[in-house]
PDB file of N, CA and C in Angstrom:
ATOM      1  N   UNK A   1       5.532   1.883  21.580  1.00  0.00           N
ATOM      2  CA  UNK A   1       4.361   1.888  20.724  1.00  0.00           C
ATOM      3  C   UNK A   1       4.561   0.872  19.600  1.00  0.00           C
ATOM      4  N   UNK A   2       3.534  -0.004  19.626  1.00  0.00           N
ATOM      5  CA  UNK A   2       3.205  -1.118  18.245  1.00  0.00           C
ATOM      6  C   UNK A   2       3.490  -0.670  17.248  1.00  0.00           C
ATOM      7  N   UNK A   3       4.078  -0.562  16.087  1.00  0.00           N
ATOM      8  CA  UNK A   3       3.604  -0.115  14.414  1.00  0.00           C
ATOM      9  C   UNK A   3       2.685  -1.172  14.234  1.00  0.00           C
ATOM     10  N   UNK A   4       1.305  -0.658  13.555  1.00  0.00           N
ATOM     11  CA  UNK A   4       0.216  -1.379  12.572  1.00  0.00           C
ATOM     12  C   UNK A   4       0.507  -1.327  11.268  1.00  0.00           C
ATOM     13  N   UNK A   5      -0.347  -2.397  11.014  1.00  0.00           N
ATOM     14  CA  UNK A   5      -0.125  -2.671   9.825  1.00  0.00           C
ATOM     15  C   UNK A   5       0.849  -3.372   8.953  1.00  0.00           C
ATOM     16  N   UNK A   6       1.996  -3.641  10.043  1.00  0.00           N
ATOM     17  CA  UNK A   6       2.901  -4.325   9.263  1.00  0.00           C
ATOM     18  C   UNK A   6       2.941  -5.465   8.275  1.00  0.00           C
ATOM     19  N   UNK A   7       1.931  -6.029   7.997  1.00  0.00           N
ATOM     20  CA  UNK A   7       2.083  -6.832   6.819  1.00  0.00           C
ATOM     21  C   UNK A   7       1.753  -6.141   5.751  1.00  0.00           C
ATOM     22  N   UNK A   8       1.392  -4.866   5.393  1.00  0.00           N
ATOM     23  CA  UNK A   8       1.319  -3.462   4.578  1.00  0.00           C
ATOM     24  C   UNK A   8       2.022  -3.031   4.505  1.00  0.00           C
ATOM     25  N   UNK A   9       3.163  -2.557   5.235  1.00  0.00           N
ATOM     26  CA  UNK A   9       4.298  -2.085   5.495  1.00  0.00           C
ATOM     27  C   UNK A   9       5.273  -2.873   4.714  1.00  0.00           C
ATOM     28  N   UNK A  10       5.482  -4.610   5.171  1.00  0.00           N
ATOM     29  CA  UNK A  10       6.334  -5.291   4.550  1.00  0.00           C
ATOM     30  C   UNK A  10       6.034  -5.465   2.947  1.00  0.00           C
ATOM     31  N   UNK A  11       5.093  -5.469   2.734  1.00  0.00           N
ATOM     32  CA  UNK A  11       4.199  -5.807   1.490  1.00  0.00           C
ATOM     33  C   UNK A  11       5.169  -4.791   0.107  1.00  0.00           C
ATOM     34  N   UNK A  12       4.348  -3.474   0.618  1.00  0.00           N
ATOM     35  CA  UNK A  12       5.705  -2.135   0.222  1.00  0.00           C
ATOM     36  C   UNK A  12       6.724  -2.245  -0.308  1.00  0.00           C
ATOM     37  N   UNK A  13       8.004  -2.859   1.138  1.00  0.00           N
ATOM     38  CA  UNK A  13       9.047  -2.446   0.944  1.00  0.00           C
ATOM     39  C   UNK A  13       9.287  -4.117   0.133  1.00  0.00           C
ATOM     40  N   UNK A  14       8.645  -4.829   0.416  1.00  0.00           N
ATOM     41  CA  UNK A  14       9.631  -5.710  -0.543  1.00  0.00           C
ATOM     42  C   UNK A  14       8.946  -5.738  -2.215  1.00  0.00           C
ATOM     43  N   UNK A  15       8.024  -5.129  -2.525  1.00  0.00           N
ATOM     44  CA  UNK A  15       7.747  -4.677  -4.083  1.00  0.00           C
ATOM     45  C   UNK A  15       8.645  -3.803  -4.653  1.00  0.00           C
ATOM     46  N   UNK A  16       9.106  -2.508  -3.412  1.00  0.00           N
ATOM     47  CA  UNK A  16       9.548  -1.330  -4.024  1.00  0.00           C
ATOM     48  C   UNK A  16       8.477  -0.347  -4.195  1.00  0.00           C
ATOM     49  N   UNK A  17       7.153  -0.141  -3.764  1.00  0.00           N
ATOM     50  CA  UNK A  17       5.944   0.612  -4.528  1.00  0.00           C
ATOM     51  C   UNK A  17       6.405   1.751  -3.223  1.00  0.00           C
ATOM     52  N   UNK A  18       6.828   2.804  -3.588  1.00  0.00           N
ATOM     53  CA  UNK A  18       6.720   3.617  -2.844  1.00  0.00           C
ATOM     54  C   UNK A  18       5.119   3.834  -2.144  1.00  0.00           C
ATOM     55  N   UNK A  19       5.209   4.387  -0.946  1.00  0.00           N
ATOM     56  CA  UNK A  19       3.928   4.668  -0.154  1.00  0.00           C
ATOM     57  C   UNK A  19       2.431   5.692  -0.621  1.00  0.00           C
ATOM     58  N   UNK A  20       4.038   6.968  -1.366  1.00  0.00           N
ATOM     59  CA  UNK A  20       2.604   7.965  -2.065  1.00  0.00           C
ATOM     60  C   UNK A  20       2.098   7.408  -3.320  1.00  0.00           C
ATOM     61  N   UNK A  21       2.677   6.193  -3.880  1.00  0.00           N
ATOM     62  CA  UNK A  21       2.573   5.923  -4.359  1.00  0.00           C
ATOM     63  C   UNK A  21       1.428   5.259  -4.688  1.00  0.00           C
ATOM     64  N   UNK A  22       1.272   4.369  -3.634  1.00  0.00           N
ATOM     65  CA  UNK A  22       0.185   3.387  -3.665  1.00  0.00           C
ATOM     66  C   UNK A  22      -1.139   4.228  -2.511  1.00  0.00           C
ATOM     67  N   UNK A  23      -0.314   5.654  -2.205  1.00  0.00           N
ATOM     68  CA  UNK A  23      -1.886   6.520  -1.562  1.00  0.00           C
ATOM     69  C   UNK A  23      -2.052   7.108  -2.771  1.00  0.00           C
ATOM     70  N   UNK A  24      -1.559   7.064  -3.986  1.00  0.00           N
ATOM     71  CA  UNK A  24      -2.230   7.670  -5.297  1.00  0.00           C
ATOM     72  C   UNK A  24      -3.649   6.735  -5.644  1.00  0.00           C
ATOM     73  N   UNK A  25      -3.048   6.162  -6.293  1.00  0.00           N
ATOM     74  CA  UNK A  25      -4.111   4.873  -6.639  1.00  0.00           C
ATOM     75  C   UNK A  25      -4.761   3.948  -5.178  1.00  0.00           C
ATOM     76  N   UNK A  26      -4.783   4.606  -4.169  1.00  0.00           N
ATOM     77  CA  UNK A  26      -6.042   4.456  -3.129  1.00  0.00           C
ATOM     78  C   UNK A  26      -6.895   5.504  -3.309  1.00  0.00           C
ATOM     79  N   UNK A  27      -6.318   6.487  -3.983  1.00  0.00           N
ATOM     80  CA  UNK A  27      -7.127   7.821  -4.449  1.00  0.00           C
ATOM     81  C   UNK A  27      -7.081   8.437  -2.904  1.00  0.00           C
ATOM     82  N   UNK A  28      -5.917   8.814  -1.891  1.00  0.00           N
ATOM     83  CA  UNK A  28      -5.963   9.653  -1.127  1.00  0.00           C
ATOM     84  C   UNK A  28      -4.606  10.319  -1.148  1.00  0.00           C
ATOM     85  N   UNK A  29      -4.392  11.163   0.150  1.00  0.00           N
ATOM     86  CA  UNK A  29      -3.479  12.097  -0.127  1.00  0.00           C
ATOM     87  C   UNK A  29      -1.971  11.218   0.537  1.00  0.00           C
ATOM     88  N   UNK A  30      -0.800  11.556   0.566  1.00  0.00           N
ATOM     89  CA  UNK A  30       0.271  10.859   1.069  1.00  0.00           C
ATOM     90  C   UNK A  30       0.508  10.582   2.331  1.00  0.00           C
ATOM     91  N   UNK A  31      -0.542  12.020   3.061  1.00  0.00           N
ATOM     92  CA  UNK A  31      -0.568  12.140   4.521  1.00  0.00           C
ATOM     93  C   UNK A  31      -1.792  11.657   4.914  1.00  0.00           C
ATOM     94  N   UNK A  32      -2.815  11.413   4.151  1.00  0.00           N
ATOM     95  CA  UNK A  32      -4.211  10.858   5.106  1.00  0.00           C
ATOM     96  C   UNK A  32      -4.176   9.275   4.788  1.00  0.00           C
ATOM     97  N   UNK A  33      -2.585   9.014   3.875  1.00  0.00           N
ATOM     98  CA  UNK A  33      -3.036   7.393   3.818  1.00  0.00           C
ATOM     99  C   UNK A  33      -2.103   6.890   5.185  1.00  0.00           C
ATOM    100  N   UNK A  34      -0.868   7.986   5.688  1.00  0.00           N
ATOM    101  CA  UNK A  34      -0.027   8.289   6.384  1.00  0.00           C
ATOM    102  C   UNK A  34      -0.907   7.766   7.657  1.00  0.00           C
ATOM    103  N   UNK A  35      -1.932   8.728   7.516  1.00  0.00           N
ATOM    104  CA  UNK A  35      -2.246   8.601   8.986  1.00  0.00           C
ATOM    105  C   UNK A  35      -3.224   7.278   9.195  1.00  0.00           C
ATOM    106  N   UNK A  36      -3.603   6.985   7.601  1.00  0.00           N
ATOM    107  CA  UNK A  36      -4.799   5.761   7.998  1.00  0.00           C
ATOM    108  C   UNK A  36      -3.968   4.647   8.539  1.00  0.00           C
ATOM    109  N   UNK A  37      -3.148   4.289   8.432  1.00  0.00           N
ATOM    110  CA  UNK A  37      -1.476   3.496   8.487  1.00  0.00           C
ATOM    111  C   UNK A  37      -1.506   3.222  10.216  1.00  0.00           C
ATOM    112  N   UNK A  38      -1.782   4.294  10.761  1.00  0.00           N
ATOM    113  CA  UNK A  38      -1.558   4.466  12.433  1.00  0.00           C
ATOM    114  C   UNK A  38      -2.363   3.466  12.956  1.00  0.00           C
ATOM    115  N   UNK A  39      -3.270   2.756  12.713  1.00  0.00           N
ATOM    116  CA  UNK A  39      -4.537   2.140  12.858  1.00  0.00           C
ATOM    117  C   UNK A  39      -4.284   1.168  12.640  1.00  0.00           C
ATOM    118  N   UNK A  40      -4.737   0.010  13.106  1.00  0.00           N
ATOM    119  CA  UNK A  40      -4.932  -1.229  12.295  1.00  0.00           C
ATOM    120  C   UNK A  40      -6.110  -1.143  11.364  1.00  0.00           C
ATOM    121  N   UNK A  41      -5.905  -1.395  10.034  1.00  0.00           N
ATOM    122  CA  UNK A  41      -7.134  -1.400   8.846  1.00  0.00           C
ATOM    123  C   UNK A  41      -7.855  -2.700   9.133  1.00  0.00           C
ATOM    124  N   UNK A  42      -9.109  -2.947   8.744  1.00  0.00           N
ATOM    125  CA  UNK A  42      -9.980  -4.007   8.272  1.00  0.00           C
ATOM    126  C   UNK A  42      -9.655  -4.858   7.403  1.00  0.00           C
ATOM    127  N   UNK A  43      -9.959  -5.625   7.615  1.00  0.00           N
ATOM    128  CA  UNK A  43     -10.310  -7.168   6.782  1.00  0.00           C
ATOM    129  C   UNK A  43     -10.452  -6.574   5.462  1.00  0.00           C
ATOM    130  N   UNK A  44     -11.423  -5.610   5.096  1.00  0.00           N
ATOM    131  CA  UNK A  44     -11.631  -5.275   3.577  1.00  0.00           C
ATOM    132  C   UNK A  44     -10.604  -4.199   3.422  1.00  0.00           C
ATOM    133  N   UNK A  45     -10.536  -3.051   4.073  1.00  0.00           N
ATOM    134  CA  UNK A  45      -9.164  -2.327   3.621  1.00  0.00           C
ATOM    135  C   UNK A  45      -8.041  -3.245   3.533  1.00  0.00           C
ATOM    136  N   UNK A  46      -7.317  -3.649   4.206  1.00  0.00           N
ATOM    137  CA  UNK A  46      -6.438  -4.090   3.709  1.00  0.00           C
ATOM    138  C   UNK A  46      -6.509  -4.866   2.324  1.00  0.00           C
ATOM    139  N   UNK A  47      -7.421  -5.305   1.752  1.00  0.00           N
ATOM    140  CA  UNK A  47      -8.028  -6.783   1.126  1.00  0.00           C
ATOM    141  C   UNK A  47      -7.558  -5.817  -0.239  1.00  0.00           C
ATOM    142  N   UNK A  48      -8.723  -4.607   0.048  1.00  0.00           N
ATOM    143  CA  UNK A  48      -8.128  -3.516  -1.429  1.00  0.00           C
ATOM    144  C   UNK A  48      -6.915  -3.040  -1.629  1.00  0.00           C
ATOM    145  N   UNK A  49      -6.052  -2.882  -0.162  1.00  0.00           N
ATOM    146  CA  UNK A  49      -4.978  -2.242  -0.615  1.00  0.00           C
ATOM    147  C   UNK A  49      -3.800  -3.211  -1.521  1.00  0.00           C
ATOM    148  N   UNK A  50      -4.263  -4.638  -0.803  1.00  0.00           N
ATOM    149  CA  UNK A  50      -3.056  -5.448  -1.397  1.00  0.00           C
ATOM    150  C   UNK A  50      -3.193  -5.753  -2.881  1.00  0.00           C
ATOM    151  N   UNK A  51      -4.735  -5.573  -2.909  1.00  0.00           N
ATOM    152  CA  UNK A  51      -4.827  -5.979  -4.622  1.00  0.00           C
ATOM    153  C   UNK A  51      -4.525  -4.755  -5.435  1.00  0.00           C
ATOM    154  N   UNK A  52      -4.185  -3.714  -4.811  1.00  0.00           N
ATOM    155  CA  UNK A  52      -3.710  -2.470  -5.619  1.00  0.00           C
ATOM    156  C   UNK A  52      -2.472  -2.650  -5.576  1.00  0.00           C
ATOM    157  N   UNK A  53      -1.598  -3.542  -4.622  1.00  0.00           N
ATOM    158  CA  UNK A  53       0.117  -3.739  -4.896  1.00  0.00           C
ATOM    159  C   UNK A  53       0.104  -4.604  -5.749  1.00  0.00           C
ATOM    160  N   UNK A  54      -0.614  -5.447  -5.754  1.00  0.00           N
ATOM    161  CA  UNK A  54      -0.650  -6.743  -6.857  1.00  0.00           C
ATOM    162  C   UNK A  54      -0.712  -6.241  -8.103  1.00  0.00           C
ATOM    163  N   UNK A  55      -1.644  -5.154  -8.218  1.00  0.00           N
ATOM    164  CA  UNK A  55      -1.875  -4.605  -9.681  1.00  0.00           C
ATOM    165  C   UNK A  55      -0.685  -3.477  -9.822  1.00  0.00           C
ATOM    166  N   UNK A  56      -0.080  -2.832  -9.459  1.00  0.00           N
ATOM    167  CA  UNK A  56       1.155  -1.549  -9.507  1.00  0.00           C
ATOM    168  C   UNK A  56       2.119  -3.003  -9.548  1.00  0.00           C
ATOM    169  N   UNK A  57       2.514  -4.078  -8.852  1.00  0.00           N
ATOM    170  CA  UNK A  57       3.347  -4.898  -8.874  1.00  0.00           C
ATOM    171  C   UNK A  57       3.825  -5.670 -10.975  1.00  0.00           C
ATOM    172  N   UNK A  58       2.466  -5.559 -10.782  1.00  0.00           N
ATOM    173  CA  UNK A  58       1.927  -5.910 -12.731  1.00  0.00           C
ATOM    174  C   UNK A  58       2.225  -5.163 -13.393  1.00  0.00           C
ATOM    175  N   UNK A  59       2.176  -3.819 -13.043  1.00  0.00           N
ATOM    176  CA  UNK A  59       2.197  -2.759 -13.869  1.00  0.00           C
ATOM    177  C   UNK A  59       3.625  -2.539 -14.740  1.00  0.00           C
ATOM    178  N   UNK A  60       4.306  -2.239 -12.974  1.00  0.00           N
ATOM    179  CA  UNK A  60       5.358  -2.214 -12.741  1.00  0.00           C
ATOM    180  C   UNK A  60       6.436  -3.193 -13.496  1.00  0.00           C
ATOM    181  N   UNK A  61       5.941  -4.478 -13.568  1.00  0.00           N
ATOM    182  CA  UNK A  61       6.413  -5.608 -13.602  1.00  0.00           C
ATOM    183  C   UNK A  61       6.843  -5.794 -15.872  1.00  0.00           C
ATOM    184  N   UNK A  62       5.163  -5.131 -16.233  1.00  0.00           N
ATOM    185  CA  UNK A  62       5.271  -4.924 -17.818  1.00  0.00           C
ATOM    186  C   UNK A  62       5.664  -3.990 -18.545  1.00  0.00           C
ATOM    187  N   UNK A  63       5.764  -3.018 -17.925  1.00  0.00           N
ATOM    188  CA  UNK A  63       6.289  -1.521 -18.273  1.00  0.00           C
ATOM    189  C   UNK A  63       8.226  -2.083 -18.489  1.00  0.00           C
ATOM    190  N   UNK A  64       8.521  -2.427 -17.398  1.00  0.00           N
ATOM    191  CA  UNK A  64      10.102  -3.154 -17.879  1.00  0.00           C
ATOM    192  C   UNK A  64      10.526  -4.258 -18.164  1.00  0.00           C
ATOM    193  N   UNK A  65       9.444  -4.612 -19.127  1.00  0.00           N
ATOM    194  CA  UNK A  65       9.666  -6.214 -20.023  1.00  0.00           C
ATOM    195  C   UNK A  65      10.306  -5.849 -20.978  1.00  0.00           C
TER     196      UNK A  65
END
């Protein structure tokens, strides 16, 4: 079986943003972002999710300046 999504996946692990993390601020649960994951997402899902690592990446990034 394929894993989807892997440029989401890689995206993740090389920020550090844990997963429930970034299903917080998608505003879903740890397991329904779990399962949205199984799928390949859209052109626009993905589009939002990365600009929510970009922004936790920022966050992340000023909080330990």
């Amino acid at each position: 079986m394929e894993r989807k999504n892997l440029d989401i996946r890689k995206a993740l692990r090389v920020s550090g943003i844990p997963q429930w993390k970034l299903a917080e601020e998608y505003n879903v649960s740890e397991s329904q972002f779990s399962r949205l994951m199984r799928k390949e997402l859209s052109v626009d899902e993905k589009g939002e999710i990365f600009s929510l690592i970009e922004k936790m990446k920022k966050e992340f990034k000023e909080v330990n300046e």
